[in-house]
Protein backbone atom coordinates (compact mmCIF):
# COMPACT_ATOMS: atom_id res chain seq x y z
CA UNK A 1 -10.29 2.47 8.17
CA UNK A 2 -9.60 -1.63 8.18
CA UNK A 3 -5.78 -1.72 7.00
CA UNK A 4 -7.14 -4.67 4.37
CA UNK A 5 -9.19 -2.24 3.06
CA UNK A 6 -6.78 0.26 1.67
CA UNK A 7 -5.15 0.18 -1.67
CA UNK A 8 -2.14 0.52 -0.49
CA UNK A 9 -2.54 -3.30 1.20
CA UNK A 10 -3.85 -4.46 -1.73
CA UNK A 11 -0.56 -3.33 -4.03
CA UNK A 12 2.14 -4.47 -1.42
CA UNK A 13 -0.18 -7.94 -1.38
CA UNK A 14 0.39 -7.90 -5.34
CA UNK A 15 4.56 -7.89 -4.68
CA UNK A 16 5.14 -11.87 -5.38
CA UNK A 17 3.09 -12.14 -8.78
CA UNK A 18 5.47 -9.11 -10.40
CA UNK A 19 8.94 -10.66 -10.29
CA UNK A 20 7.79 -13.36 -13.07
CA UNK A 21 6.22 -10.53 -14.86
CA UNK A 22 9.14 -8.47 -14.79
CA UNK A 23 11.37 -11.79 -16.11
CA UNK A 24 9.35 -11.97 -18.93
CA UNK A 25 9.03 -8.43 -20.41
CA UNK A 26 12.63 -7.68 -19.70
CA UNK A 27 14.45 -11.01 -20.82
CA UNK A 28 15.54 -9.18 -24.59
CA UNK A 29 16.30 -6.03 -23.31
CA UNK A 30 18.16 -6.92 -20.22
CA UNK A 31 20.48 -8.97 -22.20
CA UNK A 32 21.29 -6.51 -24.53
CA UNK A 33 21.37 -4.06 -21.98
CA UNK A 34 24.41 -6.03 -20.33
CA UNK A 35 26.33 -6.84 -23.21
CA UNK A 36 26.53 -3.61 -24.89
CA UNK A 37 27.47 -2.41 -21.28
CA UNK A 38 30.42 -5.45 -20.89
CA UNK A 39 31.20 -4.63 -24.52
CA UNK A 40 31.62 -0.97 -24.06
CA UNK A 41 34.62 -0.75 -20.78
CA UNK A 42 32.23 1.62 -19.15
CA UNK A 43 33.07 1.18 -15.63
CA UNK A 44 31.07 4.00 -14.57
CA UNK A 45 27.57 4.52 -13.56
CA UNK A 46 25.49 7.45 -12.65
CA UNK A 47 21.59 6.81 -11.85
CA UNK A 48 19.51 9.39 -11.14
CA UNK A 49 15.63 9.65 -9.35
CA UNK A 50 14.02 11.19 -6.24
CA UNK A 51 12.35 10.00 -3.80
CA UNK A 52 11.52 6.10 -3.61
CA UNK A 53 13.09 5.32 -6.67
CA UNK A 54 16.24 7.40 -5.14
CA UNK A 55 16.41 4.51 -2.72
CA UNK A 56 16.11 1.76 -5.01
CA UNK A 57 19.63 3.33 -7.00
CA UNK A 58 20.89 3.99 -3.36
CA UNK A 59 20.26 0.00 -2.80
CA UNK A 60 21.56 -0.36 -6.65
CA UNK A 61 25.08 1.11 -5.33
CA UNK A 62 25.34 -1.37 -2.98
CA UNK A 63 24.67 -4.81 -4.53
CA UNK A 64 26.54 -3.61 -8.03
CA UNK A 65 29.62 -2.35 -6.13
CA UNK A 66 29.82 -5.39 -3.21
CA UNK A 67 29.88 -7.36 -6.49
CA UNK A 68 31.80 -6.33 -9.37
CA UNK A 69 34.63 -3.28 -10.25
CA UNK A 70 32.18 -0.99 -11.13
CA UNK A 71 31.28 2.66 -9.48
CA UNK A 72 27.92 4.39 -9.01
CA UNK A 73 27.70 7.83 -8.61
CA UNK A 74 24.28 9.48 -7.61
CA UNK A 75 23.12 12.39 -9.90
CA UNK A 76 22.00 15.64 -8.76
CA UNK A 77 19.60 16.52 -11.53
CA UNK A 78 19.65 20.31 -10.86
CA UNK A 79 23.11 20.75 -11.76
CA UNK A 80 21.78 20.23 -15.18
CA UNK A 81 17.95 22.08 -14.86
CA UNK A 82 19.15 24.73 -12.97
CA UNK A 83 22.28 25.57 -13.44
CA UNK A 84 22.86 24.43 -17.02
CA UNK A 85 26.49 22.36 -15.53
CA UNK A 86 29.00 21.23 -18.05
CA UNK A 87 28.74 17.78 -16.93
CA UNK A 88 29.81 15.35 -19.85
CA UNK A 89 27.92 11.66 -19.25
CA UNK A 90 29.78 9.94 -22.80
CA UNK A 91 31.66 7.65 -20.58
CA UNK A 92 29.08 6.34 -18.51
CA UNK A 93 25.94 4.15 -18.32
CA UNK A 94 23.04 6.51 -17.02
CA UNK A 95 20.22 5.14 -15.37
CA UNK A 96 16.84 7.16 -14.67
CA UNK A 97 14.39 5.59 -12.23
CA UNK A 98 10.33 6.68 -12.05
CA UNK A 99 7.37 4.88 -11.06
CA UNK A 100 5.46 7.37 -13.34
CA UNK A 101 8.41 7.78 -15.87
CA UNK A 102 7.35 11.35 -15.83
CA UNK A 103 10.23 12.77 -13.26
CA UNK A 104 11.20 15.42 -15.25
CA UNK A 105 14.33 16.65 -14.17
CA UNK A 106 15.42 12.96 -14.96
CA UNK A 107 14.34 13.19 -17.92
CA UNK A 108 16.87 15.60 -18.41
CA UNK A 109 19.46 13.77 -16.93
CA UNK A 110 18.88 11.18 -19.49
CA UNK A 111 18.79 13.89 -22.51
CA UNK A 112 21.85 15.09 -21.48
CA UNK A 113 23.13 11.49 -21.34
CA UNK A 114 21.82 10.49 -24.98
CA UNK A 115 23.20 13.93 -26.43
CA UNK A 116 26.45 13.25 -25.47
CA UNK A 117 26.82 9.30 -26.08
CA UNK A 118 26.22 7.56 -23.09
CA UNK A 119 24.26 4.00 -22.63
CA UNK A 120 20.88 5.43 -21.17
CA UNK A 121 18.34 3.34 -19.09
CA UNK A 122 15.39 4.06 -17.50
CA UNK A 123 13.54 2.04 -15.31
CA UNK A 124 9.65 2.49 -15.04
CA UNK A 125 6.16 1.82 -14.73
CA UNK A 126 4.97 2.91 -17.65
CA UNK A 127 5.63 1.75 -21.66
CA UNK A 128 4.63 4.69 -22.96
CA UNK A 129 6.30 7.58 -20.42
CA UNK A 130 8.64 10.17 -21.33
CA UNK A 131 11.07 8.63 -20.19
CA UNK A 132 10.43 5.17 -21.29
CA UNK A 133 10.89 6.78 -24.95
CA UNK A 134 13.90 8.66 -24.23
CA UNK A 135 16.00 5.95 -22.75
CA UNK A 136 18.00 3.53 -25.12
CA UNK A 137 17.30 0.55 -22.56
CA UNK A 138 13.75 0.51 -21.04
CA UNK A 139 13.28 -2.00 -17.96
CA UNK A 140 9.70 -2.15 -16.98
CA UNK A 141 8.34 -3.04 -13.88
CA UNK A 142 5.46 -4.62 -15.21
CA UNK A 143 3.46 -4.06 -11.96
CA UNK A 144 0.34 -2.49 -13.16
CA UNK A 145 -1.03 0.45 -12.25
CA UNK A 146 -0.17 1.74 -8.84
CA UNK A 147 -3.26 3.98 -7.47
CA UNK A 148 -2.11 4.50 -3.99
CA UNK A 149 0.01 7.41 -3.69
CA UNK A 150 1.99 5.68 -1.24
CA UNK A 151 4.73 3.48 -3.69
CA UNK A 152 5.13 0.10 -2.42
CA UNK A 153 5.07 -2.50 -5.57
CA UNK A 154 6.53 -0.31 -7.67
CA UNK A 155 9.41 -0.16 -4.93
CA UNK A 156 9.77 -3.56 -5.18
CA UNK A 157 9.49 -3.98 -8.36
CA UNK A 158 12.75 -1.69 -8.80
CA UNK A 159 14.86 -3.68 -6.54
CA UNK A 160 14.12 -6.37 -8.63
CA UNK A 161 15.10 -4.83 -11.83
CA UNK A 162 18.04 -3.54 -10.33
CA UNK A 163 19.47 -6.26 -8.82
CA UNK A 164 18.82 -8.71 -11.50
CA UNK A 165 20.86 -6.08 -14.01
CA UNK A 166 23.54 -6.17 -11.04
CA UNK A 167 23.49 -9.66 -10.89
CA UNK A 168 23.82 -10.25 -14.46
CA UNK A 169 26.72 -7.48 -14.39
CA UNK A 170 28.47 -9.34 -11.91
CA UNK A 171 27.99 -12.86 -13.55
CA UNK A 172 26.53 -14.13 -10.27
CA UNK A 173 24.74 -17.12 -10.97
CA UNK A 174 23.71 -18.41 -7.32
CA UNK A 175 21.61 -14.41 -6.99
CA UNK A 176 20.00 -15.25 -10.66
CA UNK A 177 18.80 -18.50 -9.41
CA UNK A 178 17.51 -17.06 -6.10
CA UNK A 179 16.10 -14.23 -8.08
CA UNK A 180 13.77 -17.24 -9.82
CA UNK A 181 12.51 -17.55 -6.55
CA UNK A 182 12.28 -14.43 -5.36
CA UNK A 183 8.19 -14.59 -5.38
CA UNK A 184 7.80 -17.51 -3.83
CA UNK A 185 9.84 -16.58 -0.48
CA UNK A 186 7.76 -13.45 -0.40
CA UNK A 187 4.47 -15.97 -0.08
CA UNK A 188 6.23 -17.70 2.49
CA UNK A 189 7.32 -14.84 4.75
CA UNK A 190 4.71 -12.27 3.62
CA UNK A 191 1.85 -13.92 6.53
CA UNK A 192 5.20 -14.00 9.42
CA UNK A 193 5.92 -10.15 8.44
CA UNK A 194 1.76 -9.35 8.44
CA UNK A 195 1.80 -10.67 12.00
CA UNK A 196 4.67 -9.35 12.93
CA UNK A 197 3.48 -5.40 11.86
CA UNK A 198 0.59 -5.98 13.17
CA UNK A 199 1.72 -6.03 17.24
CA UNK A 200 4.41 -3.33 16.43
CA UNK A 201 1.90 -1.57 14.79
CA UNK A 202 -0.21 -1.45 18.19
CA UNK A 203 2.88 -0.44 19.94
CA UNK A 204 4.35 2.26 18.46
CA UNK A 205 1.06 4.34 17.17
CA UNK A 206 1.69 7.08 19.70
CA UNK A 207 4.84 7.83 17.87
CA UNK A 208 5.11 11.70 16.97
CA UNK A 209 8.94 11.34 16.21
CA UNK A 210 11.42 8.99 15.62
CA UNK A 211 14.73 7.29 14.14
CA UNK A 212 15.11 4.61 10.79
CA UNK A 213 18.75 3.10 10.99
CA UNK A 214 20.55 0.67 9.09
CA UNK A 215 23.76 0.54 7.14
CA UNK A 216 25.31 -1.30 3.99
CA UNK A 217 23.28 -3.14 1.67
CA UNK A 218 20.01 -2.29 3.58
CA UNK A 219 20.81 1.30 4.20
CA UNK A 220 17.80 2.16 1.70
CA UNK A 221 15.61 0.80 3.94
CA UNK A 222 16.29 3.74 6.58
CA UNK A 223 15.69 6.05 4.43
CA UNK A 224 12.23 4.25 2.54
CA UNK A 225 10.77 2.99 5.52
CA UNK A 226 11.25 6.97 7.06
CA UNK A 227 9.50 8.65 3.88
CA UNK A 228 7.08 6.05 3.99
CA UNK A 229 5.86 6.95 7.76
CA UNK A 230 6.05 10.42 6.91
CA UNK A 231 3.97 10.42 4.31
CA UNK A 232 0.97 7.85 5.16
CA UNK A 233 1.37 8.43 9.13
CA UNK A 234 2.79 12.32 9.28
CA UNK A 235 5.46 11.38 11.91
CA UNK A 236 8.41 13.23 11.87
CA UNK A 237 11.06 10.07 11.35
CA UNK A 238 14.69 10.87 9.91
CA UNK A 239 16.73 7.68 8.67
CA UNK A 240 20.35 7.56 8.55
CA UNK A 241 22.76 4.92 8.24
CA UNK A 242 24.24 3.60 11.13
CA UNK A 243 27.78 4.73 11.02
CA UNK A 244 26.82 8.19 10.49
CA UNK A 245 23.99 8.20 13.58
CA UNK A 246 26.79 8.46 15.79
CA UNK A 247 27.73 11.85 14.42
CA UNK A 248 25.69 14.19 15.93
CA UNK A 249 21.86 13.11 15.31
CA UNK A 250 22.25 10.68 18.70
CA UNK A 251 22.21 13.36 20.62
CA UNK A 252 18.43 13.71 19.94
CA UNK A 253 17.54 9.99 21.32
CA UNK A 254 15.79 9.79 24.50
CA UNK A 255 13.00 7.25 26.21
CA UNK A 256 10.55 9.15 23.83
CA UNK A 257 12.30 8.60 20.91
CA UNK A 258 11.65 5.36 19.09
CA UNK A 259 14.44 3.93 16.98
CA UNK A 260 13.89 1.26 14.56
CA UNK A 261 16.77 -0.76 13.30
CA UNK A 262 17.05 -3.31 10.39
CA UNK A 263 19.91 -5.69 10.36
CA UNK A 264 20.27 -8.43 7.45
CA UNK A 265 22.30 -11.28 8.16
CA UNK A 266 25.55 -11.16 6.25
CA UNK A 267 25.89 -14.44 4.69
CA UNK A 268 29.60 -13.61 2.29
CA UNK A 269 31.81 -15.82 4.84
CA UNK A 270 32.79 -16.12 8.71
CA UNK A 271 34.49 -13.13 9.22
CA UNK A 272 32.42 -10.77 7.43
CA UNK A 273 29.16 -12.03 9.04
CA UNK A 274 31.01 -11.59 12.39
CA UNK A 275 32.33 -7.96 11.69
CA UNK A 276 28.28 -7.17 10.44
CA UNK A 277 26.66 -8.51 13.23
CA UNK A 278 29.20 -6.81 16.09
CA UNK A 279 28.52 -3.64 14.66
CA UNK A 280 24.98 -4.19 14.62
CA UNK A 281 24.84 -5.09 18.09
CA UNK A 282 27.08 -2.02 19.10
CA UNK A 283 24.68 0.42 17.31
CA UNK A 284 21.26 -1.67 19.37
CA UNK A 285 23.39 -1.59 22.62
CA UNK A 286 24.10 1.79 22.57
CA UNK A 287 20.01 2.79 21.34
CA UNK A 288 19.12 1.06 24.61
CA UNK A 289 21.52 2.48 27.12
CA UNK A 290 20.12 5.56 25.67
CA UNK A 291 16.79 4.25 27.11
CA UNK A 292 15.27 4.79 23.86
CA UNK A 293 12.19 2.64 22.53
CA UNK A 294 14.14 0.07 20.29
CA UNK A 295 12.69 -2.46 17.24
CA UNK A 296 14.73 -4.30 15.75
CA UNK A 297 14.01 -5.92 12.54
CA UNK A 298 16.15 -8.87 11.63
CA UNK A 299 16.71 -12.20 9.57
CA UNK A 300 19.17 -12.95 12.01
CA UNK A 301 18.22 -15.49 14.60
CA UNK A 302 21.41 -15.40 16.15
CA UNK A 303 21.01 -11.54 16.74
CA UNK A 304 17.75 -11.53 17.58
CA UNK A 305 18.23 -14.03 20.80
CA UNK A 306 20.86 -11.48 22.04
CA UNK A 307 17.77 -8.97 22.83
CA UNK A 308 14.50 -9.14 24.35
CA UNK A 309 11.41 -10.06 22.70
CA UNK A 310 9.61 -7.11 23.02
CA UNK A 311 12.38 -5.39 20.94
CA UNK A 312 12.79 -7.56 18.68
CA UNK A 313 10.68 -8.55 14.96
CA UNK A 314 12.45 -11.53 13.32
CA UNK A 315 11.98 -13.51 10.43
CA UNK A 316 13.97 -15.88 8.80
CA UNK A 317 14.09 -15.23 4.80
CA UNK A 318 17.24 -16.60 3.89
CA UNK A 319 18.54 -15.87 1.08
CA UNK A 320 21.38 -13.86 1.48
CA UNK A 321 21.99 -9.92 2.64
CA UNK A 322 20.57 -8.51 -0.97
CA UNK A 323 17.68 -10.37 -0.88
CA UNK A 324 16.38 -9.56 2.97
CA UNK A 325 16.07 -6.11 1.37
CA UNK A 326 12.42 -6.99 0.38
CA UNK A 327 11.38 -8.26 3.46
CA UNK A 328 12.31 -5.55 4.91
CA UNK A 329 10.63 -3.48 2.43
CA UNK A 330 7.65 -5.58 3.01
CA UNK A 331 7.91 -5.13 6.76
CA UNK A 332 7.89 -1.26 6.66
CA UNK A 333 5.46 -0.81 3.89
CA UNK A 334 2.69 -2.91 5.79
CA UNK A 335 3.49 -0.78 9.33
CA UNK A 336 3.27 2.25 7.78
CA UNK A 337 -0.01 1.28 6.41
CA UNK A 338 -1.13 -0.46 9.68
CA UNK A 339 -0.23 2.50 11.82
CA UNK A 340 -1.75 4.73 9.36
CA UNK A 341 -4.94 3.20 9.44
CA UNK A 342 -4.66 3.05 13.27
CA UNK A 343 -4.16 6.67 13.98
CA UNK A 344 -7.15 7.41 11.39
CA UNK A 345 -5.45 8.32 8.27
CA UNK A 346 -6.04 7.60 4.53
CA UNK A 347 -2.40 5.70 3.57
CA UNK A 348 -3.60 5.78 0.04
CA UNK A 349 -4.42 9.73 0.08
CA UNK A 350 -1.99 11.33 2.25
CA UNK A 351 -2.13 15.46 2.76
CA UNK A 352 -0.73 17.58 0.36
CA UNK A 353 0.86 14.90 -2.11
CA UNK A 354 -0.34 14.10 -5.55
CA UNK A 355 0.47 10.55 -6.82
CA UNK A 356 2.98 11.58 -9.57
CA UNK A 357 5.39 14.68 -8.17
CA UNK A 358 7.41 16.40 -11.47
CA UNK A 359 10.12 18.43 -10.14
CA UNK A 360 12.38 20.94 -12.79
């Protein structure tokens, strides 16, 4: 099966025409989304999801909290479905995240939330969803109808959701201008990152196992670009964040072990850009004396010329840390999908899994 040919390349192709989309349905809401938040003193946020949309509120956590004073807490919906917990939500924003809207332990979460007081937001695909109707704040993603089972645009169209509520949150004007541009950069980088998955593609289809790192704002991508191998490729990846690699899990790196590694460039000043690339290059150094099959996938020119080609993918989107986390989405959606296709999968029907998963 011809990579081109699969849905799930035609919905990450569709990425760039959704931002504008999402612009325009949102504009009402998302303003009075933020000031009934600013005009509340909530300072406390607790999103809840699984799977993808897990990592798009574990990449929310990030750019909210590098940003502004306030907290986000991940929820562990079965304290409520399961065990029926106490846990009182009045003095906190609650945020649900679904590509179907149909998650329905969420949907509990958010109940629970509207029961008790809280500012409740869900972010889906879908008007018309459960959860759509139960949520005071809907944010759509506005990225029609994902068939694949595989999420990639919907993914995307998350981040973008998210971070624009961050940014607005934070009053950070230079993100909300670069979020105006946010599609065309894609068009610009998305034939670079095609090329790019393509050769890497080639060279690691053998893969049977293997390791997703990153750390800080990109973290999410460790764990979305593992679960998105797993599911369209069946390889047995794990992603971790960097810092917590060191604890254990390296043990299991060898020269049959592939590690992938994305670093952004951190673009806040001098000294934090040095501190984030010296830790990057510490974690790639020590994957390599380890004799372990390294990729690294970067924005960073400078980091990149510090390693050899052959272990290296670079491309230069440039516009800041938060926003290299959809190129990099971008980058492991289309080799998942490339290797898929190479090893003679379906990407858009993988084994066993059902487009929409409900879980109690």
């Amino acid at each position: 099966m011809f990579y081109k040919d699969t849905l799930m390349w035609k919905e990450i192709s569709e990425t760039s025409a959704i931002f504008a989309k999402e612009q325009k349905a949102n504009a009402a809401v998302m303003s009075a989304l933020v000031a009934d938040v600013k005009s509340s003193g909530v300072s406390n946020f607790v999103a809840a999801a699984r799977g993808t949309s897990d990592h798009a509120l574990i990449y929310f956590k990030y750019v909210l909290e590098c940003n502004s004073p306030y907290t986000v807490g991940l929820a562990a919906p079965s304290i409520i479905t399961m065990y029926n917990g106490k846990i009182n939500y009045k003095n906190s924003v609650v945020i649900g995240c679904s590509q179907s809207g149909k998650a329905a332990d969420v949907l509990e979460v958010l109940k629970r939330a509207n029961a008790q007081g809280a500012i409740t937001v869900s972010i889906t695909n879908d008007e018309e969803s459960p959860m759509a109707k139960e949520a005071k704040y809907h944010l759509f993603c506005a990225a029609e109808e994902e068939k694949s089972v595989a999420a990639t645009k919907t993914f995307n169209a998350q981040l973008f959701n998210l971070l624009w509520f961050a940014a607005e949150l934070s009053d950070n004007k230079e993100q909300l201008k670069m979020l105006d541009s946010l599609g065309d950069k894609i068009n610009e980088v998305f034939p670079k990152i095609d090329a790019l998955t393509t050769v890497y593609a080639d060279k690691f289809n053998y893969m049977k196992s293997g390791f997703v790192l990153s750390r800080g704002i990109t973290f999410a991508i460790a764990m979305e670009a593992t679960l998105k191998l797993q599911e369209t490729c069946y390889i047995q990846m794990k992603g971790y964040a960097g810092s917590d690699f060191y604890h254990g899990p390296m043990a299991m790196v060898n020269e049959n072990t592939p590690v992938f590694i994305y670093c952004a460039k951190n673009t806040m000043n001098k000294e934090s850009a040095a501190l984030v690339k010296a830790d990057q290059q510490k974690c790639i150094d020590k994957m390599l004396s380890l004799s372990a099959p390294v990729l690294v996938i970067t924005d960073n020119e400078e980091l990149a010329k510090e390693y050899k080609p052959e272990n290296v993918a670079y491309f230069d989107f440039g516009l800041g840390e938060e926003f290299t986390m959809f190129g990099f989405a971008l980058f492991a959606q289309m080799l998942a999908c490339k290797i898929s296709c190479g090893i003679g999968n379906n990407p858009d029907s993988p084994r066993a899994l059902n487009k929409i998963t409900i879980t109690k």
